[in-house]
C-alpha atoms as a PDB file:
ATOM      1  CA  UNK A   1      -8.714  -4.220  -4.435  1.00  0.00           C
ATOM      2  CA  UNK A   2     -11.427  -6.719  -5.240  1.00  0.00           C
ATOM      3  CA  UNK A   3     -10.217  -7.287  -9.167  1.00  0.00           C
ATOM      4  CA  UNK A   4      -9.823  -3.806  -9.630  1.00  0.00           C
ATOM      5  CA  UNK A   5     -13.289  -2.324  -8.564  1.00  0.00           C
ATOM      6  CA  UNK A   6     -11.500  -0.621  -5.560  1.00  0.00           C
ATOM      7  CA  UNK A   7      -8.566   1.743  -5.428  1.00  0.00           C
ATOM      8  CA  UNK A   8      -5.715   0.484  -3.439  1.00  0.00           C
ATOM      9  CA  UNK A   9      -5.625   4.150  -2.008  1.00  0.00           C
ATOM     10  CA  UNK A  10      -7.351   5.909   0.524  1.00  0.00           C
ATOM     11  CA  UNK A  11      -8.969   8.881  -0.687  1.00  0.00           C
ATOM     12  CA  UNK A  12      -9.441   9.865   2.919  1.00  0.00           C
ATOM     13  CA  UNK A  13      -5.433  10.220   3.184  1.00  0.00           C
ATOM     14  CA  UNK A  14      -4.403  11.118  -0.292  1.00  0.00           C
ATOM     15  CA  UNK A  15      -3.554  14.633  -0.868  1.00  0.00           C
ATOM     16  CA  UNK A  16      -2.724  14.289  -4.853  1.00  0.00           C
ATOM     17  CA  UNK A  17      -1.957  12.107  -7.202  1.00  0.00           C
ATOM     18  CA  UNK A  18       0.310  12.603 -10.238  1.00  0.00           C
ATOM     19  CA  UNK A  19       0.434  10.563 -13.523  1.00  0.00           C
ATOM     20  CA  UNK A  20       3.318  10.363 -15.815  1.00  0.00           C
ATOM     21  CA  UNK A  21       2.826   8.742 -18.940  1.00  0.00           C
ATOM     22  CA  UNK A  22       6.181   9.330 -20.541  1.00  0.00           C
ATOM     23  CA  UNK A  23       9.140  10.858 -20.709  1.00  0.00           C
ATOM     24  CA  UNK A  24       9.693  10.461 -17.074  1.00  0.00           C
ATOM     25  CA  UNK A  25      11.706  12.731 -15.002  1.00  0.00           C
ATOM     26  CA  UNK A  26      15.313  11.330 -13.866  1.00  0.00           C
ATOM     27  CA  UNK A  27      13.544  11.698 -10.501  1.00  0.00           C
ATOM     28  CA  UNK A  28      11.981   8.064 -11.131  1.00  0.00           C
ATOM     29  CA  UNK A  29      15.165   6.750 -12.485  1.00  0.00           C
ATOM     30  CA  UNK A  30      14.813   2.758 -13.793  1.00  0.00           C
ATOM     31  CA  UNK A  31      11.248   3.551 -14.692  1.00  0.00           C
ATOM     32  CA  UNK A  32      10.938   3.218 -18.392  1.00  0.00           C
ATOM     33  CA  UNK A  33       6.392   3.282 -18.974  1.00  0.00           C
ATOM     34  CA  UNK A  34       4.668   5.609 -16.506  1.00  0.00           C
ATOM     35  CA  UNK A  35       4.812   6.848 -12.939  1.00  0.00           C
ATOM     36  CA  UNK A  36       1.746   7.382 -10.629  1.00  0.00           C
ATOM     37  CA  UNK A  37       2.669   9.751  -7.702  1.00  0.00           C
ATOM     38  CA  UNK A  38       0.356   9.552  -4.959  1.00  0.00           C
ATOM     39  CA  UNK A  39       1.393  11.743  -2.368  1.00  0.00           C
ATOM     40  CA  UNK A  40      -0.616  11.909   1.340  1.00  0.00           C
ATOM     41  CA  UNK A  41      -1.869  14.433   3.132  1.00  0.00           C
ATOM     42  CA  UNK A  42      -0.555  15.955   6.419  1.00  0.00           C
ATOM     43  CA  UNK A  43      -2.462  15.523   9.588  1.00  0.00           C
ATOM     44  CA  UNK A  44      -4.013  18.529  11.020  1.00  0.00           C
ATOM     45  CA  UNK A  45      -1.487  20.012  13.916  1.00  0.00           C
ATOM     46  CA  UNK A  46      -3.692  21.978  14.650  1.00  0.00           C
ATOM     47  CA  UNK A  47      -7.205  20.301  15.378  1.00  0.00           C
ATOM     48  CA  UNK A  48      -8.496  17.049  15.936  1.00  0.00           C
ATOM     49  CA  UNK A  49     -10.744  15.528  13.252  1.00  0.00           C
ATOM     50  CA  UNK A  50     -12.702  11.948  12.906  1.00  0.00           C
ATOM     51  CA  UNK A  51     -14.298  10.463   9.527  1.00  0.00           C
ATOM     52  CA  UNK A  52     -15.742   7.329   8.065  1.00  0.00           C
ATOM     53  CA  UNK A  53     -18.473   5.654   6.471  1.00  0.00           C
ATOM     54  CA  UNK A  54     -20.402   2.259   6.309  1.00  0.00           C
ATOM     55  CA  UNK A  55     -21.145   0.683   2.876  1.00  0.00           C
ATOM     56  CA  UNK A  56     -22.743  -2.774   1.765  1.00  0.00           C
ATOM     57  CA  UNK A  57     -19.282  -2.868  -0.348  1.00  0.00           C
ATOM     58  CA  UNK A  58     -16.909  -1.923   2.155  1.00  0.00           C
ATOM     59  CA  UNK A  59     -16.320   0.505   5.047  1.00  0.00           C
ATOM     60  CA  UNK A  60     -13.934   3.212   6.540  1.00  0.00           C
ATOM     61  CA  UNK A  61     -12.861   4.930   9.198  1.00  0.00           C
ATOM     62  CA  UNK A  62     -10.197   7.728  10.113  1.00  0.00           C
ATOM     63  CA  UNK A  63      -9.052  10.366  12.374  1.00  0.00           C
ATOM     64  CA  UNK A  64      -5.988  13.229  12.067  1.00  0.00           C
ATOM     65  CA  UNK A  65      -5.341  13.943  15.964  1.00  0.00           C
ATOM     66  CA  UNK A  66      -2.601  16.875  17.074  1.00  0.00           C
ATOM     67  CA  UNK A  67      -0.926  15.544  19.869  1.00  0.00           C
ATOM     68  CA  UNK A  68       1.690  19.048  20.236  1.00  0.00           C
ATOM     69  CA  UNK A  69      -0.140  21.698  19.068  1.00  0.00           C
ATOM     70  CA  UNK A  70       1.587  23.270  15.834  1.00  0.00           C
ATOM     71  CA  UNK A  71       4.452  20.019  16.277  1.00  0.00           C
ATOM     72  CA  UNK A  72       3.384  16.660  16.464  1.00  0.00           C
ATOM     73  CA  UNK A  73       0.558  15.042  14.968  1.00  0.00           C
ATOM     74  CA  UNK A  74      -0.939  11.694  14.008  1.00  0.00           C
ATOM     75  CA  UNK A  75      -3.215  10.745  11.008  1.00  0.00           C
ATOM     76  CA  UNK A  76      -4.900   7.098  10.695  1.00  0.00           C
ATOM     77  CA  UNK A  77      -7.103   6.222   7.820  1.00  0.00           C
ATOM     78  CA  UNK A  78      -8.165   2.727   7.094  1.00  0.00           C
ATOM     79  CA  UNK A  79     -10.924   0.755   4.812  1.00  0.00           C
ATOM     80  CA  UNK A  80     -12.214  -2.653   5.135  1.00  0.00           C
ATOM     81  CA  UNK A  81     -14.457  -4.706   3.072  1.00  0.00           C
ATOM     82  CA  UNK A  82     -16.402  -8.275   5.013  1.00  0.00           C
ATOM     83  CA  UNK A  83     -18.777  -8.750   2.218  1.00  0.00           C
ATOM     84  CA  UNK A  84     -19.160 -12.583   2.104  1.00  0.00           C
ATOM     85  CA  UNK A  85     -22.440 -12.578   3.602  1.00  0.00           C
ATOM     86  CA  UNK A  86     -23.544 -10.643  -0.242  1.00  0.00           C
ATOM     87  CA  UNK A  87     -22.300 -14.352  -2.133  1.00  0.00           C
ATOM     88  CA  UNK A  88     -24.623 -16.221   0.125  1.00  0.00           C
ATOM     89  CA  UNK A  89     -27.883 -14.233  -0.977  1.00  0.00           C
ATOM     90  CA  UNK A  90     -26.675 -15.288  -4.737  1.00  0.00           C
ATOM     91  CA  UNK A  91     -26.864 -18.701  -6.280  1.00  0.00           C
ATOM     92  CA  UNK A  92     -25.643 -21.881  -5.201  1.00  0.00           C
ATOM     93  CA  UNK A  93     -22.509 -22.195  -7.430  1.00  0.00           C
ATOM     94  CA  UNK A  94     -21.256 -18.724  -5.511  1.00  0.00           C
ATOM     95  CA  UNK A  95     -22.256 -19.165  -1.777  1.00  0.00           C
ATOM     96  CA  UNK A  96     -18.800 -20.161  -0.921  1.00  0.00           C
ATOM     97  CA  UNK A  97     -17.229 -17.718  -2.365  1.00  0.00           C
ATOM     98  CA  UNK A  98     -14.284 -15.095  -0.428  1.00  0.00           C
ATOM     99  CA  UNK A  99     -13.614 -11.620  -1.577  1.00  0.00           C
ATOM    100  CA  UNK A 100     -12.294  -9.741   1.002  1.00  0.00           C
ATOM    101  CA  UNK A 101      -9.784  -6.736   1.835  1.00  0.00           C
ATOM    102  CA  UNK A 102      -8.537  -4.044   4.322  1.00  0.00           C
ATOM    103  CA  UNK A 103      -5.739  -1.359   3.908  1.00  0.00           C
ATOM    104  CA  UNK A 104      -4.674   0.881   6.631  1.00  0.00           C
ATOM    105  CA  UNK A 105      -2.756   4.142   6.367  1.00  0.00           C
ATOM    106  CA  UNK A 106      -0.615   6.085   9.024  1.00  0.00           C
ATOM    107  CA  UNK A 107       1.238   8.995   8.779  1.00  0.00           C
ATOM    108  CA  UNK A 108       3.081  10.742  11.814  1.00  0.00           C
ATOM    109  CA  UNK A 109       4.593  14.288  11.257  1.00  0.00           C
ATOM    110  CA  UNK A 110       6.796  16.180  13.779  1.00  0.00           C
ATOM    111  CA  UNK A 111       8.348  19.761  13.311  1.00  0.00           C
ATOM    112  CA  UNK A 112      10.845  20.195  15.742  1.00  0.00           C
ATOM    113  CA  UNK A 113      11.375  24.051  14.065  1.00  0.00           C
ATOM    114  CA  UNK A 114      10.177  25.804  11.425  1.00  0.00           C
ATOM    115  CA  UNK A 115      12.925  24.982   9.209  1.00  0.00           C
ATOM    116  CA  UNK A 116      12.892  20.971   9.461  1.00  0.00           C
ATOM    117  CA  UNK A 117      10.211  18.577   9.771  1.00  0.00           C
ATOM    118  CA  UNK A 118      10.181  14.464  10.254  1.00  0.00           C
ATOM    119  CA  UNK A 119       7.598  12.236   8.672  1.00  0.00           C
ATOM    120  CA  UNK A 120       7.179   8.705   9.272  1.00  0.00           C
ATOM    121  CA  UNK A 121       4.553   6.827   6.839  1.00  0.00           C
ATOM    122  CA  UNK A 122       2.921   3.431   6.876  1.00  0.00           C
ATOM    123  CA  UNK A 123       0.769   1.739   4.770  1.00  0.00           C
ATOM    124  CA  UNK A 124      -0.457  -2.035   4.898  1.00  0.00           C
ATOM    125  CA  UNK A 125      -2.597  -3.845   2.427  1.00  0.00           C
ATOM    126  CA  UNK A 126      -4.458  -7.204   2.182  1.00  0.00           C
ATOM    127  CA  UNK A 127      -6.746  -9.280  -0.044  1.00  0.00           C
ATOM    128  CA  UNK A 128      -7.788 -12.652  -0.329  1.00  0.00           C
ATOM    129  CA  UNK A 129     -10.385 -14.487  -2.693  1.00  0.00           C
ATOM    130  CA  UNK A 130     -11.743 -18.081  -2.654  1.00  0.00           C
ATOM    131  CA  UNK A 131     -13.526 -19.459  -5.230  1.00  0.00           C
ATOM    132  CA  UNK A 132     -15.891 -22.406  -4.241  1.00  0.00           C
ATOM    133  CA  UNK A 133     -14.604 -24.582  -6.711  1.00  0.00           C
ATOM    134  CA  UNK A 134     -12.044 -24.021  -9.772  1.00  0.00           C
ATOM    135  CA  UNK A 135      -9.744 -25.697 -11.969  1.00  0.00           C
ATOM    136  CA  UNK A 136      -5.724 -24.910 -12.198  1.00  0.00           C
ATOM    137  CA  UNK A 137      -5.520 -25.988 -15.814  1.00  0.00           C
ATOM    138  CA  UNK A 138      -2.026 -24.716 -16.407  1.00  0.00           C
ATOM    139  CA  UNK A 139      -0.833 -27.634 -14.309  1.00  0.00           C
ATOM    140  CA  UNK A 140      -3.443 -30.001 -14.945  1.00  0.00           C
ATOM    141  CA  UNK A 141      -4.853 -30.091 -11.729  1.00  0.00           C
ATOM    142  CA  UNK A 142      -8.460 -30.292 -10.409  1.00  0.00           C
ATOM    143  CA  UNK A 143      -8.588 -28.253  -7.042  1.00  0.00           C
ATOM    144  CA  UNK A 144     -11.481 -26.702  -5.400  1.00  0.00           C
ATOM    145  CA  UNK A 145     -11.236 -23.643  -3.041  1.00  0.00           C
ATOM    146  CA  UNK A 146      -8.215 -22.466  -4.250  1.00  0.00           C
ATOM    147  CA  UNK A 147      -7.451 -19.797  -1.701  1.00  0.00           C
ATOM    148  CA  UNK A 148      -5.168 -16.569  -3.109  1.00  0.00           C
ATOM    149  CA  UNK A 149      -3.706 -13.456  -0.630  1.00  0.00           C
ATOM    150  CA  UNK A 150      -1.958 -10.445  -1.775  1.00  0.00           C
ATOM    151  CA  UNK A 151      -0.540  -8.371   1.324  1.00  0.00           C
ATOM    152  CA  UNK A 152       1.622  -4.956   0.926  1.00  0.00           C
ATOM    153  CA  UNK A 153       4.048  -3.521   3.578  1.00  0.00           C
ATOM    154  CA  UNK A 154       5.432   0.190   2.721  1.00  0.00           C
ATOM    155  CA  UNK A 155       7.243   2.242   5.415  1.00  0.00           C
ATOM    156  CA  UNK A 156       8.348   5.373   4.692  1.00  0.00           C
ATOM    157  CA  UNK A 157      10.628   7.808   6.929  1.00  0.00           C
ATOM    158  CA  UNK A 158      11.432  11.311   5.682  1.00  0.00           C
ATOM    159  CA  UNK A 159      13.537  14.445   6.910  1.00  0.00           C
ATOM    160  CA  UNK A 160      13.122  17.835   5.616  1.00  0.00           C
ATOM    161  CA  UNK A 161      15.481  20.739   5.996  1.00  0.00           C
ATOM    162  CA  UNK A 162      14.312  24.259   4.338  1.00  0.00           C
ATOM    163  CA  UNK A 163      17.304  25.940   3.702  1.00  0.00           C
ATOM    164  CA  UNK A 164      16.380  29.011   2.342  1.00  0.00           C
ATOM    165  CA  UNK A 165      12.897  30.370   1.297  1.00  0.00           C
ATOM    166  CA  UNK A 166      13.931  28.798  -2.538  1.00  0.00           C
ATOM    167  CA  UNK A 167      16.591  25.503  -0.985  1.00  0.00           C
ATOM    168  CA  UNK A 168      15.312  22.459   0.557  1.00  0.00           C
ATOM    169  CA  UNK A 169      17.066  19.121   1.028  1.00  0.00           C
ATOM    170  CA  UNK A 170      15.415  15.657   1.277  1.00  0.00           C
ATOM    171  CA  UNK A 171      16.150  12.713   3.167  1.00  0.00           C
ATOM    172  CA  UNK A 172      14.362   9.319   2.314  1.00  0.00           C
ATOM    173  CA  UNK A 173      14.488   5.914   3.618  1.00  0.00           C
ATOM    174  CA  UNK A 174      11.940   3.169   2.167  1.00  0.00           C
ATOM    175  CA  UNK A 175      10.869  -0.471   2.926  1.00  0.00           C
ATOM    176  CA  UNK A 176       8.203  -2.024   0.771  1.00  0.00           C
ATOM    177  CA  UNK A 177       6.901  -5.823   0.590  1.00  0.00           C
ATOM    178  CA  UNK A 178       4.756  -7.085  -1.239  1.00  0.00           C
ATOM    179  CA  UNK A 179       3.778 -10.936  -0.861  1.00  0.00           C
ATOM    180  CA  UNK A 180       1.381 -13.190  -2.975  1.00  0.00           C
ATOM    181  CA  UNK A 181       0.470 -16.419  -1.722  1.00  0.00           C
ATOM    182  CA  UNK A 182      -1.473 -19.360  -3.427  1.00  0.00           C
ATOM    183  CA  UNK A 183      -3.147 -22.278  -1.046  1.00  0.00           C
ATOM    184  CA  UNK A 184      -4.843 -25.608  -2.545  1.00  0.00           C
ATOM    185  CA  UNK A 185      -6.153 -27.702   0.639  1.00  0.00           C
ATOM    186  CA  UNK A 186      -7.371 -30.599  -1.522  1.00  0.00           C
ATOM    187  CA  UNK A 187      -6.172 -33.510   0.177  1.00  0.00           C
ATOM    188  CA  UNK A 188      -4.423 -35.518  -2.721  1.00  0.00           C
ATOM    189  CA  UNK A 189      -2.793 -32.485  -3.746  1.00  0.00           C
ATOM    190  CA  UNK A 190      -2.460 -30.061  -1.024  1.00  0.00           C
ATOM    191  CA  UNK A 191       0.304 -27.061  -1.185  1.00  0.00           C
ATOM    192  CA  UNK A 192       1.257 -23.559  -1.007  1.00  0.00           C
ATOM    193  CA  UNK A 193       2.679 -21.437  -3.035  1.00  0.00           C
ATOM    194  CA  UNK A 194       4.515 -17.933  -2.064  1.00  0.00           C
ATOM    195  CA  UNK A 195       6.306 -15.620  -3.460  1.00  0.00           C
ATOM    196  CA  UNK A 196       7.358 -11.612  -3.035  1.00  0.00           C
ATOM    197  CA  UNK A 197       9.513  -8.985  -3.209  1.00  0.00           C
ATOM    198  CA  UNK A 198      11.475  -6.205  -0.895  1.00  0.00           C
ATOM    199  CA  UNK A 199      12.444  -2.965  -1.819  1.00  0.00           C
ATOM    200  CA  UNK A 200      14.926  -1.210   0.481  1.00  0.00           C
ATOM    201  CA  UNK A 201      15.788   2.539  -0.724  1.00  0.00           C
ATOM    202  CA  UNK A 202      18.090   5.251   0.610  1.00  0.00           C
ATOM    203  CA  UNK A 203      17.287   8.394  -1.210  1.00  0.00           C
ATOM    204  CA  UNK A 204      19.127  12.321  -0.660  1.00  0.00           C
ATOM    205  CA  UNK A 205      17.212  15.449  -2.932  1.00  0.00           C
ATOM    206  CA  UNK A 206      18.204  19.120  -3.382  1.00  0.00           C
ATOM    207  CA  UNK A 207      15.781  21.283  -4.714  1.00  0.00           C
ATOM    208  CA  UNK A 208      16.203  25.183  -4.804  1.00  0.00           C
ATOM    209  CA  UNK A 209      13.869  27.435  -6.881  1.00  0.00           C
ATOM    210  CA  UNK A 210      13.505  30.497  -8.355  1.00  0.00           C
ATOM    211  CA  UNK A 211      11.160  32.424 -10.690  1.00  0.00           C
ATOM    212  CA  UNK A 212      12.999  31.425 -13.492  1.00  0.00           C
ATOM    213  CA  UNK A 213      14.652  28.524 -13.207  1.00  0.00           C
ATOM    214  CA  UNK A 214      14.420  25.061 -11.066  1.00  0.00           C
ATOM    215  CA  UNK A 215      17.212  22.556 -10.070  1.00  0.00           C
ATOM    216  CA  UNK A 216      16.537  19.636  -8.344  1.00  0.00           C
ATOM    217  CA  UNK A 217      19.545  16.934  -7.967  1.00  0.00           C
ATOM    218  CA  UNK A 218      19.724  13.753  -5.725  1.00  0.00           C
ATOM    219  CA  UNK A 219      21.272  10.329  -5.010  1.00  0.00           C
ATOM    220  CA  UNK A 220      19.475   7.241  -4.534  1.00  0.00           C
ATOM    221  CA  UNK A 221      20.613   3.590  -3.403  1.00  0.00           C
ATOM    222  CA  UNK A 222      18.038   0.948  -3.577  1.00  0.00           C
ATOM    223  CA  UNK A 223      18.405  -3.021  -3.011  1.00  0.00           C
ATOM    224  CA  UNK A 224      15.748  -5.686  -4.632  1.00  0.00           C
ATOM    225  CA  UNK A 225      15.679  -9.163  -2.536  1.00  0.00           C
ATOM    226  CA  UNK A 226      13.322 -11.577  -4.986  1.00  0.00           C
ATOM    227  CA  UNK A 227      11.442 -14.500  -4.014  1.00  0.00           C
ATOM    228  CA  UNK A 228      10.325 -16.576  -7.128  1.00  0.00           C
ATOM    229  CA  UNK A 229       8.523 -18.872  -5.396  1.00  0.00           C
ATOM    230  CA  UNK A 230       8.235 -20.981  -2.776  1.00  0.00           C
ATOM    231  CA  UNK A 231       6.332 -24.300  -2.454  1.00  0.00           C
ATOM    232  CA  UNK A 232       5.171 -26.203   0.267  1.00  0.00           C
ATOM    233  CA  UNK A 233       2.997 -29.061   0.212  1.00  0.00           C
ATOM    234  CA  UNK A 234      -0.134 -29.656   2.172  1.00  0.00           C
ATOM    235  CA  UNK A 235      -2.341 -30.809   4.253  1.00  0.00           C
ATOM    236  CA  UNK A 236      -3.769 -27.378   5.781  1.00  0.00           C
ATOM    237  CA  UNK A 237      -6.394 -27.242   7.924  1.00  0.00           C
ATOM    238  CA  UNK A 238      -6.755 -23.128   8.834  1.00  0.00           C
ATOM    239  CA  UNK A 239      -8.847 -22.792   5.289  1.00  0.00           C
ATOM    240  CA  UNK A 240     -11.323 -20.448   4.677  1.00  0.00           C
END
């Protein structure tokens, strides 16, 4: 978020994070560099907690509430950042500027037994920046308030049966979107440009364990839908 000075992850919901910088496991098949896992935490079944804080920067704001004791529970955790009222203390040249984001986490966990437990996992992201005035060289074009938005979509539902005390098996399905979007209201040569990508995955994992040894095996199915780009031209009026 905001050019890099912000995290795209909660730390209010993460429960650890895991970096791979090579040789990475068959787990993560197709990735050939590095692998962050980010994994979140559980909500509390057992007690109902609330958290946040207020910032010049940006703000948060999240609660873990058990809604079965010991079996169903519901975590939200979400950050947003309204700063632009910071660009119009500044000089001239940055008073109409627009740097802005929000990301909001959910997680939902039921355990119907003590062997099996089903997760559900949501996570939505957005930011936007307008610059007063810039120039899109590349296509030599004079614009001013270029307008750009980055959103993220990720739904997550898992299944978890415990087999043994060493065996589990995994069952994943995944949706993630992520959108970028370019808008240029100048009159003479208003457009929009868009563009994204959707990930759907099916994924199956066996893992059993033992003091000296650990197998872990799995199947995964995943299907890419690409959007290069899509342009529209203008005139737009709903312009920041």
């Amino acid at each position: 978020h905001l050019f890099g000075f912000f995290s795209i992850f909660n730390p209010d919901a993460v429960r650890d994070v895991t970096l791979s910088r090579g040789g990475v496991s068959a787990e993560y098949g197709g990735r050939t560099s590095s692998v962050l896992d980010v994994k979140l935490k559980d909500p509390d079944l057992e007690k109902r907690s609330f958290y946040g804080g207020i910032g010049l920067i940006s703000n948060r704001l999240g609660l873990e509430v058990p809604l079965i004791k010991n079996r169903l529970a519901i975590l939200i955790s979400g950050r947003g950042s309204f700063n632009d009222f910071l660009f119009k203390l500044g000089p001239e040249s940055i008073q109409g500027t627009v740097a802005n984001f929000y990301d909001l986490t959910g997680k939902i966990l039921f355990k119907p037994s003590e062997k099996t437990r089903l997760s559900y996992t949501s996570y939505n992201s957005f930011d936007a920046f307008k610059l007063p005035s810039d120039s899109l060289n590349t296509v030599n074009v004079n614009a001013s308030s270029s307008r750009y938005e980055y959103r993220t979509y990720n739904q997550t539902l898992r299944f978890n049966w415990f087999l043994t005390n060493n065996a589990s098996l995994t069952l994943t399905g995944v949706q993630s979107i992520y959108k970028a979007n370019t808008t240029v209201p100048d009159s003479s040569i208003a457009f929009d440009l868009s563009s994204g990508i959707r990930l759907r995955a099916l994924k199956a994992r066996y893992v059993q364990t033992s003091e000296k040894s650990n197998l872990s095996f799995g199947l995964e199915s995943s299907h890419y839908s690409i959007d290069p780009n899509q342009l529209v031209p203008g005139p737009f009026s709903n312009i920041l």
